[in-house]
Protein backbone atom coordinates (compact mmCIF):
# COMPACT_ATOMS: atom_id res chain seq x y z
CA UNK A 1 -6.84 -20.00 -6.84
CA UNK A 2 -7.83 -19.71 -3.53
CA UNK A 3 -9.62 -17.00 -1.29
CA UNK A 4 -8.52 -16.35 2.70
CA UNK A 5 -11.10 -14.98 4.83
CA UNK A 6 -9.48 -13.67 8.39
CA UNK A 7 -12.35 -13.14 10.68
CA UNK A 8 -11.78 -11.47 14.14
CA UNK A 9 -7.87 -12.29 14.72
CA UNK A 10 -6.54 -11.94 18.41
CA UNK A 11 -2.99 -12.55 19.27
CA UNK A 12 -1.07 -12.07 22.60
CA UNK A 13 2.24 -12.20 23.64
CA UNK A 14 1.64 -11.68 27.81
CA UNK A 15 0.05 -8.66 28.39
CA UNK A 16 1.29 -7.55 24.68
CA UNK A 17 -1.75 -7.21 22.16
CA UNK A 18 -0.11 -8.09 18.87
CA UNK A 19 -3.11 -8.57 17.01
CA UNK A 20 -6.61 -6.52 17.74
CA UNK A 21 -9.78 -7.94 15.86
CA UNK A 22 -8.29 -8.31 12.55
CA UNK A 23 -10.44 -8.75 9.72
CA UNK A 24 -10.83 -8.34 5.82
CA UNK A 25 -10.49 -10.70 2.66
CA UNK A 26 -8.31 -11.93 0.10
CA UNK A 27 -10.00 -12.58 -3.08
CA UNK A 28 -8.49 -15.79 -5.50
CA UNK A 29 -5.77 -14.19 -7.83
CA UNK A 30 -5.13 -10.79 -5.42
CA UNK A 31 -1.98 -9.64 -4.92
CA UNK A 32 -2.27 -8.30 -1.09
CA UNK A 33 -0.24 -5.79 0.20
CA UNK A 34 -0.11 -5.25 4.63
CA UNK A 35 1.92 -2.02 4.95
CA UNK A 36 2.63 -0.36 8.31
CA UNK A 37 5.35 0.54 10.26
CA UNK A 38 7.72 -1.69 12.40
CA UNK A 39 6.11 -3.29 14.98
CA UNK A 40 2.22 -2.87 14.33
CA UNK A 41 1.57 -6.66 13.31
CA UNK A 42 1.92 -7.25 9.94
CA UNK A 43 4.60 -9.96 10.15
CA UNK A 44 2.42 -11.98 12.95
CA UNK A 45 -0.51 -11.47 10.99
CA UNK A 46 1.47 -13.07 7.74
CA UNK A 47 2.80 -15.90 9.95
CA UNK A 48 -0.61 -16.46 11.46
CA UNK A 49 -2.18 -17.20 8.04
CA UNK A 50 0.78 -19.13 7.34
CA UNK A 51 0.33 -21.64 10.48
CA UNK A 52 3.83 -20.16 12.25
CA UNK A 53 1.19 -18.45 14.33
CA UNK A 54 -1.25 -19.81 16.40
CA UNK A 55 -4.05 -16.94 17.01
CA UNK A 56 -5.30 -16.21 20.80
CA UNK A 57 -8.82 -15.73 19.10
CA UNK A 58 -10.66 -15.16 15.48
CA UNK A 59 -9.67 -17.91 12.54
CA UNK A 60 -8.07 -18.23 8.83
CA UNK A 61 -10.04 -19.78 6.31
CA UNK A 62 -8.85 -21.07 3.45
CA UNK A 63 -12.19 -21.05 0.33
CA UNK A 64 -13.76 -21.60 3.52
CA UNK A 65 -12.35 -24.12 5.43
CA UNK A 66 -11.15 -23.38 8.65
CA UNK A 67 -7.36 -23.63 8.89
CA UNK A 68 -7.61 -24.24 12.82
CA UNK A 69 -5.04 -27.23 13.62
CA UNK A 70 -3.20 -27.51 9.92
CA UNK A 71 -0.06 -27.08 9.98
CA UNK A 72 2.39 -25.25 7.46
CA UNK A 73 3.01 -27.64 5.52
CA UNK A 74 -0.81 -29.34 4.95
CA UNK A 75 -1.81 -25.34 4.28
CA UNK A 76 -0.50 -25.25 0.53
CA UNK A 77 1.36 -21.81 0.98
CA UNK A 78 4.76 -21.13 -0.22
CA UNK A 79 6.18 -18.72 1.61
CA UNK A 80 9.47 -16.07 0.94
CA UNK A 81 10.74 -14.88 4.03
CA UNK A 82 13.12 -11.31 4.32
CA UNK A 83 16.64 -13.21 4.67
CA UNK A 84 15.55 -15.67 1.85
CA UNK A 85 16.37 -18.71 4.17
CA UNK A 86 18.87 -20.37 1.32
CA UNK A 87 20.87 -23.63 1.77
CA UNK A 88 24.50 -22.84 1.05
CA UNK A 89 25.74 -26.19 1.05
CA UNK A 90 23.04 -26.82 -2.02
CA UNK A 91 23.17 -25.91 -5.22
CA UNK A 92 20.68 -23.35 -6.86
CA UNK A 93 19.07 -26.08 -8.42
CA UNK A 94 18.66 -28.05 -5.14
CA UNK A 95 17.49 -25.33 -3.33
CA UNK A 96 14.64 -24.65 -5.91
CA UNK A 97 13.84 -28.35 -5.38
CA UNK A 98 13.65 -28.61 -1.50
CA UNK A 99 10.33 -27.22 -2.19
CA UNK A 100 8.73 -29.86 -3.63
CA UNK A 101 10.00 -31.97 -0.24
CA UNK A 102 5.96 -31.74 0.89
CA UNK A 103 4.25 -32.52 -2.73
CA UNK A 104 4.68 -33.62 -6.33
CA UNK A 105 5.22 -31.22 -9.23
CA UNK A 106 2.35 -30.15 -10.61
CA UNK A 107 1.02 -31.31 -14.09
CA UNK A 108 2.83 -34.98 -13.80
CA UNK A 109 5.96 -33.18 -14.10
CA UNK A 110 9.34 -34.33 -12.91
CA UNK A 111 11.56 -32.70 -10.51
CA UNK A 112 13.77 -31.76 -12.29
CA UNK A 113 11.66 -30.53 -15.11
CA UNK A 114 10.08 -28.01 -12.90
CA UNK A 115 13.21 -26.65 -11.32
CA UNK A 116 14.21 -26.21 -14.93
CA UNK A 117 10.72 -24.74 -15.97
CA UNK A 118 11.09 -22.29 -12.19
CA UNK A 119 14.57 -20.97 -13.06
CA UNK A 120 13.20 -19.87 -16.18
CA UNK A 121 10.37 -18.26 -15.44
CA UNK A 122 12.17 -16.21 -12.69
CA UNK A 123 15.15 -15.50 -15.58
CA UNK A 124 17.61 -17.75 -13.72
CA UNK A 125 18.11 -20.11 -16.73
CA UNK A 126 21.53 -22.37 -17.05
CA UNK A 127 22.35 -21.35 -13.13
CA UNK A 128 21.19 -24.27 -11.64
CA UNK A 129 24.66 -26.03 -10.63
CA UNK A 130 25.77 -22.46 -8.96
CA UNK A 131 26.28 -21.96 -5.16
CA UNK A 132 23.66 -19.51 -3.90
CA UNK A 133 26.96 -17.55 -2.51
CA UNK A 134 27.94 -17.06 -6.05
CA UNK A 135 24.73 -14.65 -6.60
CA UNK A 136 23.81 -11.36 -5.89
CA UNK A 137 20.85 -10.48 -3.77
CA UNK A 138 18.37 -9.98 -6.69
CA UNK A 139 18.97 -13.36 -7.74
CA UNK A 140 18.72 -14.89 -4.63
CA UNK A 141 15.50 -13.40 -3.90
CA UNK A 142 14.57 -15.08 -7.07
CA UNK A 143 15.93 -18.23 -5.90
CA UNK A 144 13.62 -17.98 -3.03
CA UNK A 145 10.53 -17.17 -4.92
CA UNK A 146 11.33 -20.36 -7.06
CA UNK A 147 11.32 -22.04 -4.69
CA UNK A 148 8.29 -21.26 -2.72
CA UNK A 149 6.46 -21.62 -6.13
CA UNK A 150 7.86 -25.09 -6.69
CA UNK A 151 5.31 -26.92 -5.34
CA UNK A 152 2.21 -24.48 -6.86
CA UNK A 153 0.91 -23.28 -3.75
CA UNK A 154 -2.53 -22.20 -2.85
CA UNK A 155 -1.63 -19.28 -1.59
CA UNK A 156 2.32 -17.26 -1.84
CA UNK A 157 3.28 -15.40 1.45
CA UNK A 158 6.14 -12.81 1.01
CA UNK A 159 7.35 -11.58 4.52
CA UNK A 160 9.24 -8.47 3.16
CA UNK A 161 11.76 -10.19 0.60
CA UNK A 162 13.43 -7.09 -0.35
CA UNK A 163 14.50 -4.82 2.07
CA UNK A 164 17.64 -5.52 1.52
CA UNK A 165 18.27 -4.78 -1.71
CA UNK A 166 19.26 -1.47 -2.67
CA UNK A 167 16.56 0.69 -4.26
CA UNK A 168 17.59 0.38 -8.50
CA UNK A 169 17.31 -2.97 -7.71
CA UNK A 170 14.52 -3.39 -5.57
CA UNK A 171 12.39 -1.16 -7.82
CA UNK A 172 13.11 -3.90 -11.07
CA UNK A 173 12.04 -6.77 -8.96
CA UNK A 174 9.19 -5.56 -7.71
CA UNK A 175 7.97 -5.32 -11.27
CA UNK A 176 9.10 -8.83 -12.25
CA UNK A 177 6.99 -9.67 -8.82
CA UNK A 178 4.10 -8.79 -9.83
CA UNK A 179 4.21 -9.61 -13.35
CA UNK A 180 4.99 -13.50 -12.07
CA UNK A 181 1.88 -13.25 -9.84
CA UNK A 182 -0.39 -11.70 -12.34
CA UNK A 183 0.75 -14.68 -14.68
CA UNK A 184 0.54 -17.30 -12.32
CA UNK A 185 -2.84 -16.15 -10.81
CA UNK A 186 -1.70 -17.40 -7.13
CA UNK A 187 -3.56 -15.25 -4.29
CA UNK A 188 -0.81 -13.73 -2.72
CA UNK A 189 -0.15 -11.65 0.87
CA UNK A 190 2.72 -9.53 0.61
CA UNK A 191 4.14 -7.07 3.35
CA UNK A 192 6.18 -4.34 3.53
CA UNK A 193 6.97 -1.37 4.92
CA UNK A 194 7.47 0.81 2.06
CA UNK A 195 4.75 2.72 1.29
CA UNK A 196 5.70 3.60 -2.50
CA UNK A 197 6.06 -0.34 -2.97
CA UNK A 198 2.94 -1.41 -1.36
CA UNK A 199 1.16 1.11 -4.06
CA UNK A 200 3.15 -0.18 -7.16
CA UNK A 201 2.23 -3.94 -6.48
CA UNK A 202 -0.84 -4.42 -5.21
CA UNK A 203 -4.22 -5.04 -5.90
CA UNK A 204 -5.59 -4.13 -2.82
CA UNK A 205 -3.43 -2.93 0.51
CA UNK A 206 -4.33 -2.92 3.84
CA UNK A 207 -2.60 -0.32 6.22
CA UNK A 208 -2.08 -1.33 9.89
CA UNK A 209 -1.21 0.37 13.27
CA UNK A 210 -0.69 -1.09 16.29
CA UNK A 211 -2.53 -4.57 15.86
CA UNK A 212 -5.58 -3.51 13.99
CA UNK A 213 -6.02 -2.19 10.35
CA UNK A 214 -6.67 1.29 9.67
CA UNK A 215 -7.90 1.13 6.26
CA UNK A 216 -8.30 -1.86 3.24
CA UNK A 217 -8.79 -0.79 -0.17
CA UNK A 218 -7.04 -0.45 -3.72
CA UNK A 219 -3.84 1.98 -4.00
CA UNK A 220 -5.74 4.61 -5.58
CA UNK A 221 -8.47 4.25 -2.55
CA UNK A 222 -5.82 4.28 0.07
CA UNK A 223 -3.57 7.43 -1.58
CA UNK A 224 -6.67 9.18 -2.49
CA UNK A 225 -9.30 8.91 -0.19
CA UNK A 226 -7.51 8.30 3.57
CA UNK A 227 -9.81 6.93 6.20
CA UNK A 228 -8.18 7.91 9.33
CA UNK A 229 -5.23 10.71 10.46
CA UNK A 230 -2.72 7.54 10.77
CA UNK A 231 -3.46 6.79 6.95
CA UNK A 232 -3.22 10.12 5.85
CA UNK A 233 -0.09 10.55 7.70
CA UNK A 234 1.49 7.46 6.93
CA UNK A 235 0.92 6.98 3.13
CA UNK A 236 2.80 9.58 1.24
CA UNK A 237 2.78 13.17 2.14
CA UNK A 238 0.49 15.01 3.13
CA UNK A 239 -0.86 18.72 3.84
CA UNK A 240 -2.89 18.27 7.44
CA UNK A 241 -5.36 21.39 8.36
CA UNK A 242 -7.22 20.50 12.04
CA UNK A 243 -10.59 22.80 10.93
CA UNK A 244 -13.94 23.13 11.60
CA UNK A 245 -17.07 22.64 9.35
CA UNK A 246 -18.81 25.92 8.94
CA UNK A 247 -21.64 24.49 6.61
CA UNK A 248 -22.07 21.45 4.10
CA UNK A 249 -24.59 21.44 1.16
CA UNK A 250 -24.98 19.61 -2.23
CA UNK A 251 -22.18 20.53 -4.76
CA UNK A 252 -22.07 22.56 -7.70
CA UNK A 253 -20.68 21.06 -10.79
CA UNK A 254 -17.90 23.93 -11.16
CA UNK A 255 -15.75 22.76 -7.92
CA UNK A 256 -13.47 20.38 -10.06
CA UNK A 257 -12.51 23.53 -12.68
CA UNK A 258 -8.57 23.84 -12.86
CA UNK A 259 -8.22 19.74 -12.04
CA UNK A 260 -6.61 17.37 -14.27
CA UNK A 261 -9.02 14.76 -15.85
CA UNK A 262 -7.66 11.82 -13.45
CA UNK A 263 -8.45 14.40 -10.36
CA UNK A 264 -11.72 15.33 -11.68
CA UNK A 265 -12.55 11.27 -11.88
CA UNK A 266 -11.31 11.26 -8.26
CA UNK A 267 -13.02 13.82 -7.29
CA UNK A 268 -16.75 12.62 -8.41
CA UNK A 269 -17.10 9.52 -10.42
CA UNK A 270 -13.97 7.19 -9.61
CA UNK A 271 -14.82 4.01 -8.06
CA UNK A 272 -13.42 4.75 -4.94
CA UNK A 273 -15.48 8.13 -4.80
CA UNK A 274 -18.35 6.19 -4.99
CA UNK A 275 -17.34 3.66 -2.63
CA UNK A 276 -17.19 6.21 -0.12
CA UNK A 277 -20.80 6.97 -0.25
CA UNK A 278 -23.10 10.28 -1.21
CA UNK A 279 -20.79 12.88 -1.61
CA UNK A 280 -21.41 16.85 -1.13
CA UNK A 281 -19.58 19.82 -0.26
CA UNK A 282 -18.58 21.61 3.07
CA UNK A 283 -16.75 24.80 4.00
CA UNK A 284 -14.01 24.07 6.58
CA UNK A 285 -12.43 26.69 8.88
CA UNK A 286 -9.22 26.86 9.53
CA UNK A 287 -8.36 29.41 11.64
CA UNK A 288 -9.61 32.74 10.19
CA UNK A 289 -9.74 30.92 6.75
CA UNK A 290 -12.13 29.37 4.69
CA UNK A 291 -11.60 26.33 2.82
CA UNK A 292 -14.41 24.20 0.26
CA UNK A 293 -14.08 20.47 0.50
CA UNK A 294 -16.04 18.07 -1.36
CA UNK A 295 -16.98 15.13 1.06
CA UNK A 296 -19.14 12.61 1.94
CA UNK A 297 -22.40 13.54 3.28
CA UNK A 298 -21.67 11.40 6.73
CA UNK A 299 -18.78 12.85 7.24
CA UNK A 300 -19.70 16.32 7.51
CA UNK A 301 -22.07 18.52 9.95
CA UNK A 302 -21.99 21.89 11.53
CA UNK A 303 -19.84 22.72 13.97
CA UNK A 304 -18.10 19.34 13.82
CA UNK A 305 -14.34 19.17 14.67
CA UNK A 306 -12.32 17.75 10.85
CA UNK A 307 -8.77 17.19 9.45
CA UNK A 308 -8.27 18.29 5.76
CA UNK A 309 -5.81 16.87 3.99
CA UNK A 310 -4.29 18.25 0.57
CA UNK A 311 -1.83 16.13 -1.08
CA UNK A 312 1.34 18.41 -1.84
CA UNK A 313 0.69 17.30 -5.74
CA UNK A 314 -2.63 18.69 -5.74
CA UNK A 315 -1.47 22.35 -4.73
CA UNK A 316 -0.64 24.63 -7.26
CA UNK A 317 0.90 27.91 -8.11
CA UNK A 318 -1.65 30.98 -8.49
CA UNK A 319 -0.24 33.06 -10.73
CA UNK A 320 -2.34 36.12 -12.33
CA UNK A 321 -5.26 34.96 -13.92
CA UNK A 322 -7.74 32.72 -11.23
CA UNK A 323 -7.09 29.23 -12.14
CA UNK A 324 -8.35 27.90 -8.74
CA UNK A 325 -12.10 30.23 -7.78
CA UNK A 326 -11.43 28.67 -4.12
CA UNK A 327 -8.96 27.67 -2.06
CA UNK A 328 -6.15 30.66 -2.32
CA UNK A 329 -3.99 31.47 0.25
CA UNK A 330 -0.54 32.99 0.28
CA UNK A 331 2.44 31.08 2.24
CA UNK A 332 6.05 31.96 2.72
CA UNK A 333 8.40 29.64 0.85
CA UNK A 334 11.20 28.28 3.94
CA UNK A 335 13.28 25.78 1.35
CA UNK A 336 13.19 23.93 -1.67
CA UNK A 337 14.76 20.34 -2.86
CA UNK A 338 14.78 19.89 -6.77
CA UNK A 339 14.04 16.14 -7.13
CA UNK A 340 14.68 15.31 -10.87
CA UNK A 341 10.92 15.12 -12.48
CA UNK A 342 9.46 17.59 -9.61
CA UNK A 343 11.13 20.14 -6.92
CA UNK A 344 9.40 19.74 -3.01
CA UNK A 345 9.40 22.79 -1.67
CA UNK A 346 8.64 24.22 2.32
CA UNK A 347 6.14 26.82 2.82
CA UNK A 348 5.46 28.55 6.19
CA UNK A 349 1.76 29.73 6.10
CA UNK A 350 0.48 30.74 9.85
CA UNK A 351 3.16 28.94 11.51
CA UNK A 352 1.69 26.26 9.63
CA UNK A 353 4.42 24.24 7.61
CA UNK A 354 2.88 23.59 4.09
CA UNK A 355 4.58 20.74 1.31
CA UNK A 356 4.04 21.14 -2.20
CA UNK A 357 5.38 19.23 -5.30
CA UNK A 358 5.51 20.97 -8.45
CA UNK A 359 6.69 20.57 -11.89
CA UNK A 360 7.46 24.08 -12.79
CA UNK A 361 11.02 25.23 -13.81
CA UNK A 362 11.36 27.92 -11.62
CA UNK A 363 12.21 27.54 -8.34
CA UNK A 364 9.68 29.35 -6.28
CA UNK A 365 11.00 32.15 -3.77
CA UNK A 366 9.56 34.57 -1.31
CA UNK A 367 5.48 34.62 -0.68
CA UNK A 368 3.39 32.59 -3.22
CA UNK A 369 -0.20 32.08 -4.05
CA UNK A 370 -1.21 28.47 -3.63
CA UNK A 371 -4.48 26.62 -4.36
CA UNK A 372 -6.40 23.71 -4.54
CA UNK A 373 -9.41 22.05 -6.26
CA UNK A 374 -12.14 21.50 -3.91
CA UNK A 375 -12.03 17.71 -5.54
CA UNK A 376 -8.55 17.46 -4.81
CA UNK A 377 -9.01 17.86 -0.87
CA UNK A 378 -10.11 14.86 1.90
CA UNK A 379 -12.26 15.65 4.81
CA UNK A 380 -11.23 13.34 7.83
CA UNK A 381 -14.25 12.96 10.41
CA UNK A 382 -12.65 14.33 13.80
């Protein structure tokens, strides 16, 4: 297993930043995940740690030896690019072995014996004599993957391998992904766009905008406990309130009442709570109301300019007895969607527009209650 180290990556096209002092780790065995929209690096950053890319500035390392001059193919990473790259003139079989062109099997084995031992492990068994035309696009992917694996690479780059699949389907591979990774143990750098996928994967993800990264941590980290507006924004939905802190002090242990055991974790003793430092509790403003937040302290002083974000599964429904003691306002239901296991409905509060997922069987109408844990909100430094 093998871990990459990216230390302040610079690349230019022209006057056209495309990369802007990227760096973080990739510890041996990680499955990876760079998410971000089109266009804010992710593909040039893949490419650079593959060798495609030669960096302006900054350097890949490789357990740490620089990767400065090696090419692809002297690199050890397989790599599984978005149109799968397949040889239709070859058979399955052959395609699976054009990836041991740069090495030996591993083990002693014989071509052919891995091919055989790749098709299997990526359920492709007895299809090695078929035209990659005569498969759908699930099993081509897989083709791919076998063959990027062929040669055990150091490290497995996938440059968004299945956004073209439909959604059934891509959700089923993705699981077979990362149950091959997690079995092989190869470090592996994986990007996409999708948000929901990034989260079901990965190990860690790393969220980028424009060139740089926003934010590296685990899924929970990343859902849970946004660094910056862009995160917040960009991964899932979100609630945004632009407030200002009226006062911050040490929290009482009652703030997490009416939160679900995995929130309350969250909330105080998770270990992405504590990765985020001392926490305590502030009072926001937002317009003429008050809102409690629990924070870190750093975050957080008097007068200081904040976003508050409430995810819309962390609202609730008030209804007669108090189950929130903070955190009530009343909003103005505008629309509802029922979506199978929850129903997303559209609230109007201020002129504010307000999301909120719920589980409940009726469909809420006219002017509701809401609430919120103060666990179950994030306080973005302004």
């Amino acid at each position: 297993m093998t871990r990459i180290t990216v230390e302040g990556l610079n690349k230019r096209y022209g006057a056209t930043r495309a990369l802007d002092g990227i760096s973080f780790a990739v510890e041996e065995g990680d499955f990876f995940t760079l998410v971000g929209p089109s266009g804010c690096g992710k593909t040039t950053l893949l490419r650079t740690i593959a060798g495609f890319e030669t960096p302006t500035n900054g350097e890949v390392r490789f357990d740490g030896t620089s990767m400065a001059g090696v090419p692809p193919e002297d690199r050890g990473v397989g790599v599984v690019f978005q149109n799968y790259a397949l040889f239709g003139h070859m058979s399955v079989a052959e395609n699976v072995g054009y990836g041991l062109r740069f090495a030996d099997p591993p083990g002693g084995a014989s071509r052919d014996e891995r091919v055989e031992e790749l098709l299997a492990l990526v359920d492709l068994a007895g299809m090695g004599e078929r035209s990659p035309t005569e498969l759908s696009g699930g099993q081509q992917q897989r083709v791919a993957l076998a063959r990027a694996l062929a040669p055990a690479p150091r490290v497995l780059l996938l440059d968004e391998p299945m956004s073209a699949l439909d959604a059934g389907l891509r959700e089923r591979l993705r699981v077979e992904l990362a149950s091959i990774q997690s079995e092989l143990g190869v470090t592996t750098v994986y990007v996409t766009h999708d948000q929901e996928e990034a989260l079901a994967v990965s190990d860690r993800v790393a969220v980028m905008s424009e060139g740089r990264i926003e934010q590296v941590g685990t899924p929970r980290s990343v859902y849970h406990q946004p660094a910056t507006r862009f995160v917040a924004e960009f991964v899932g939905d979100n609630n945004l309130f632009e407030g200002r802190v009226a006062e911050s002090e040490g929290g009482s242990g009652d703030e997490t009442e009416g939160t679900s055991e995995e929130q309350r974790e969250r909330g105080s003793g998770s270990t992405e709570s504590r990765e985020m430092g001392e926490m305590t509790t502030a009072t926001i403003e937002v317009g003429e109301t008050r809102f409690r937040a629990r924070t870190t302290a750093e975050t957080v002083g008097a007068g200081k300019r904040v976003l508050l974000c409430v995810r819309p599964e962390d609202l609730r429904i008030e209804t007669g007895a108090s189950e929130t003691r903070v955190n009530r306002f009343r909003a103005h239901v505008e629309s509802s969607e029922f979506l199978g296991e929850t129903t997303r409905v559209r609230l109007d509060w201020g002129e504010r527009s307000i999301l909120l997922r719920t589980t409940t069987s009726a469909v809420p109408e006219g002017t509701i209650e809401l609430g919120f844990a103060p666990a179950d909100a994030r306080v973005i430094g302004g």
